[in-house]
Protein backbone atom coordinates (compact mmCIF):
# COMPACT_ATOMS: atom_id res chain seq x y z
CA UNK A 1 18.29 3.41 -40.66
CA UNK A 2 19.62 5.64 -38.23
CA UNK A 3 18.27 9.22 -37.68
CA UNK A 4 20.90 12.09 -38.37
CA UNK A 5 21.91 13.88 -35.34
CA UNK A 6 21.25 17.42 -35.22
CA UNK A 7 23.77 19.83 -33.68
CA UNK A 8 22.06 22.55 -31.59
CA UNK A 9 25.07 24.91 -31.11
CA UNK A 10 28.17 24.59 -28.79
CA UNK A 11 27.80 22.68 -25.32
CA UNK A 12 26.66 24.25 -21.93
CA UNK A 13 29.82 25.62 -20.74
CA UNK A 14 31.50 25.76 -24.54
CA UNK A 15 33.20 29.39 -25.70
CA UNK A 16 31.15 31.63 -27.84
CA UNK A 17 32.62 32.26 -31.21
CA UNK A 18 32.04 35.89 -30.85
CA UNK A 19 31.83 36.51 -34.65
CA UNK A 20 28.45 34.56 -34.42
CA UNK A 21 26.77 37.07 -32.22
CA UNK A 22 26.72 40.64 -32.10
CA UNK A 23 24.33 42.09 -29.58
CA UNK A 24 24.39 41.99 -25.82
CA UNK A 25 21.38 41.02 -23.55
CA UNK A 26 20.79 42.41 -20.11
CA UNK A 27 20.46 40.31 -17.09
CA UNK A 28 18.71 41.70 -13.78
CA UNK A 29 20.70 40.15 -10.71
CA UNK A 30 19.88 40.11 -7.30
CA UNK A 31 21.26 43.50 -5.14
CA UNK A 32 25.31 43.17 -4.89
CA UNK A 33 25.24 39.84 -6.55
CA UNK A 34 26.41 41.77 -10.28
CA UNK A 35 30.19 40.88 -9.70
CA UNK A 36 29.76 37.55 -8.21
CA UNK A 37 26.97 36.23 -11.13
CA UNK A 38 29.83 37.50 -13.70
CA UNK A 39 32.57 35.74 -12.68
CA UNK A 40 30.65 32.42 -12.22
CA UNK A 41 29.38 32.99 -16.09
CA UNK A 42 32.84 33.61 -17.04
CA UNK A 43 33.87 30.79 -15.15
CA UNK A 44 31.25 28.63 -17.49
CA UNK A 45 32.50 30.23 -20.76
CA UNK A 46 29.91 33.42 -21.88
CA UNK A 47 31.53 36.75 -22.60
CA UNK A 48 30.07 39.00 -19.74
CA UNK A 49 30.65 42.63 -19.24
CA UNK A 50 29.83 44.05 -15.61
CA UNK A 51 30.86 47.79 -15.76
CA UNK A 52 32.54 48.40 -12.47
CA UNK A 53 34.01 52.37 -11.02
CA UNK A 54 36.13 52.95 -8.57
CA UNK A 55 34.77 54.95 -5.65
CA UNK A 56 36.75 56.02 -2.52
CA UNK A 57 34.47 55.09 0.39
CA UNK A 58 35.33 55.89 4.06
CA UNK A 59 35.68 53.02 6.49
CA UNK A 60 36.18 53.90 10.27
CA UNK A 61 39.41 54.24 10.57
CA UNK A 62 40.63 54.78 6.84
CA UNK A 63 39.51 55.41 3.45
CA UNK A 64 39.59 53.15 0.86
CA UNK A 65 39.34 53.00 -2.81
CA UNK A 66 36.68 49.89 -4.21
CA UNK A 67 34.63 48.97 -6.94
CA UNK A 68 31.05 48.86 -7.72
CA UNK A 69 28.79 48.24 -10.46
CA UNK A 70 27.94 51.06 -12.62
CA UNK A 71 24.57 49.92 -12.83
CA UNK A 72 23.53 48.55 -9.90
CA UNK A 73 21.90 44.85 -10.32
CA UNK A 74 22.36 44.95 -13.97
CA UNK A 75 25.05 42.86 -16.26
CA UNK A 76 25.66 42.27 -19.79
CA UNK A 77 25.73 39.13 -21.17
CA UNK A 78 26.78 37.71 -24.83
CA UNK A 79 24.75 34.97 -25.45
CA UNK A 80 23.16 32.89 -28.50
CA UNK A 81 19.50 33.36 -28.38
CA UNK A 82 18.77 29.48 -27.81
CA UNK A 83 21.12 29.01 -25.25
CA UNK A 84 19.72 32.40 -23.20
CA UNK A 85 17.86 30.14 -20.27
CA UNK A 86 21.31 28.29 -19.69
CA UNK A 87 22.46 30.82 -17.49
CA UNK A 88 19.91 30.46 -14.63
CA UNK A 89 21.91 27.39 -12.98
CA UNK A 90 24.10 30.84 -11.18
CA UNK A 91 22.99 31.44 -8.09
CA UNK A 92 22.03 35.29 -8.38
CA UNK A 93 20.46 35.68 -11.80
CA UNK A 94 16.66 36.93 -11.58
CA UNK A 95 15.69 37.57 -14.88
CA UNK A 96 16.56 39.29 -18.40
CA UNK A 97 15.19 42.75 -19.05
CA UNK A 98 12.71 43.28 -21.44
CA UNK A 99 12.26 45.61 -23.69
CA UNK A 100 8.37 45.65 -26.11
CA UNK A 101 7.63 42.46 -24.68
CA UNK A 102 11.18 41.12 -26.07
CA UNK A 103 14.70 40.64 -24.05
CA UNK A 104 16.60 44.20 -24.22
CA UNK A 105 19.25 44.15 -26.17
CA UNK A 106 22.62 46.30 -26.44
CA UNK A 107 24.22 47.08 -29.47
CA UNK A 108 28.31 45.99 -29.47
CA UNK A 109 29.21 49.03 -30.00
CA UNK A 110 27.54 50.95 -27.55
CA UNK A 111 29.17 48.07 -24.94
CA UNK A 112 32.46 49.49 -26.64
CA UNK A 113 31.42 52.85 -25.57
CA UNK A 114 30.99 52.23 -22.60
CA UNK A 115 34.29 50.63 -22.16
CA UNK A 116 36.35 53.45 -23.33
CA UNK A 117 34.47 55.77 -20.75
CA UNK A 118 35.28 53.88 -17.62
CA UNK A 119 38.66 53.41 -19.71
CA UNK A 120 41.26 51.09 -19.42
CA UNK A 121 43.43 53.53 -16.93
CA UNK A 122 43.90 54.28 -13.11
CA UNK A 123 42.05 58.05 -12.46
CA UNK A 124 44.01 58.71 -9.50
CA UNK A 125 47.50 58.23 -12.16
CA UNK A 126 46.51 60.75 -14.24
CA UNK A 127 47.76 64.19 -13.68
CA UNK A 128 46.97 66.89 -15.49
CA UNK A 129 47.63 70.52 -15.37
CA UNK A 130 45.22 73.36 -16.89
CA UNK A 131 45.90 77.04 -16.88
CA UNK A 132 42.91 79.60 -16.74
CA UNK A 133 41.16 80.61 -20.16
CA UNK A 134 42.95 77.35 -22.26
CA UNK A 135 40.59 75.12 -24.42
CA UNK A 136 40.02 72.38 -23.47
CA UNK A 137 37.73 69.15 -25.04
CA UNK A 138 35.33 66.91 -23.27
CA UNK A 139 36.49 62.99 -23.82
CA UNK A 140 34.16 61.36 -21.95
CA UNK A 141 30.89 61.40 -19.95
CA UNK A 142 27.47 63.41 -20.74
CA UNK A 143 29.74 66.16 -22.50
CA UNK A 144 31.65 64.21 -24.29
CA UNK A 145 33.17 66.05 -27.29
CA UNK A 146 32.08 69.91 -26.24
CA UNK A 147 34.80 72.43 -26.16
CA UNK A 148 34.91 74.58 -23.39
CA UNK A 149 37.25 77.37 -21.94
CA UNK A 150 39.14 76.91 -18.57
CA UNK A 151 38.01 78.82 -15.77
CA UNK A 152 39.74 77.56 -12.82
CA UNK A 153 41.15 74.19 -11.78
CA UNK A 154 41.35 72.83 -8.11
CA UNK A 155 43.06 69.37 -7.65
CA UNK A 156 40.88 67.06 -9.36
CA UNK A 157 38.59 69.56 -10.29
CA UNK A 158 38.05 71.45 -13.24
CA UNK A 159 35.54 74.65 -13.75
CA UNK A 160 34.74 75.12 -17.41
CA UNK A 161 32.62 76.87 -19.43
CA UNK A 162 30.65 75.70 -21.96
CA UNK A 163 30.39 78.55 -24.60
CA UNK A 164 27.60 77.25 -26.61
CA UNK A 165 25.20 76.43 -23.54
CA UNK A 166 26.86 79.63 -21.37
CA UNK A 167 27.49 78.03 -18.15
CA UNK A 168 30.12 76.67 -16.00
CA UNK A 169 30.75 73.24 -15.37
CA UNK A 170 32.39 71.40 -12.87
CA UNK A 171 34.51 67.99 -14.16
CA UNK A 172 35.81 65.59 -11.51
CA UNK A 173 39.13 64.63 -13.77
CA UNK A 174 39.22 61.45 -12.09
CA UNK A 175 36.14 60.07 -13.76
CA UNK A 176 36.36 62.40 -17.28
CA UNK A 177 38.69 62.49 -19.99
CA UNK A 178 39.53 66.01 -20.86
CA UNK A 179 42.03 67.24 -23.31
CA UNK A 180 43.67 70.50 -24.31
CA UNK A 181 43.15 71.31 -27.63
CA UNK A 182 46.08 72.66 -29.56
CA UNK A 183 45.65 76.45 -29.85
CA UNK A 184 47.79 76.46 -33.68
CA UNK A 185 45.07 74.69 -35.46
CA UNK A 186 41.77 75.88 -35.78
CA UNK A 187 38.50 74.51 -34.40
């Protein structure tokens, strides 16, 4: 009589079915290896997130707009638990990060969050106009949802201030969301 074979999970390579797993774990890659490790994952089928910004460096003759990791020699990676030493085959890959003596894990929604702050838009698009003493709400970054009042606004940068903490803040409107909140309804 032949012995039943057991099916450990989907194939080396094989799609996740995303509704199976819910968390993210966090690989440590070698320094400027983050973009190059995700894209070979990819290439083998896991769901990887490698939070990139755009930054305008200078070259010598030029400046230039490029991307880099948001966290530098970090990347998030989707990934049954059984299946989590499959990934070391890329070239790149040093370890997971632990957390208590376990691998780290990140919640899918705070992956979400993440998302929506780098945002799914072009910075240097977005134009926006504020006039002095207008209210304005924080969308994004370490503010995110405080109200503030418009000081002054110079190109990309706005000077707020923060009513509740009283001080003035300075938001780059390239990398923050900010709003103006509708002065008929009340706050």
């Amino acid at each position: 009589m032949r012995k039943k074979e057991e099916s450990a999970g989907p194939t080396p390579g094989q799609p996740l079915k995303t509704a199976e797993i819910t968390d993210w774990y966090v690989l440590y890659c070698k320094s400027r290896a983050e973009k190059k490790c995700a894209e070979k994952l990819m290439a083998m089928g896991f769901e990887v997130f490698c939070p990139v910004r755009k930054t305008r460096r200078r070259w010598s003759d030029r400046w230039k707009w490029v991307e880099e990791p948001l966290f530098n020699s970090y990347i998030f990676l989707r990934i049954e638990d059984h299946r989590r030493e499959e990934v070391f085959v890329v070239p790149g890959l040093v370890r997971y990060l632990f957390w208590l003596g376990k691998p780290a894990r990140v919640r899918d929604s705070e992956i979400q969050v993440l998302r929506t702050w780098l945002g799914e838009y072009v910075h240097e698009a977005i134009s926006m106009c504020f006039v002095a003493e207008e209210r304005v709400r924080i969308r994004s970054g370490v503010l995110m949802d405080a109200e503030a009042k418009v000081v002054m606004q110079k190109g990309n940068k706005l000077k707020l201030f923060l009513e509740g903490l009283r001080a003035e803040v300075t938001v780059d409107l390239q990398q923050n969301q900010v709003e103006k909140i509708d002065a008929s309804k009340p706050h």
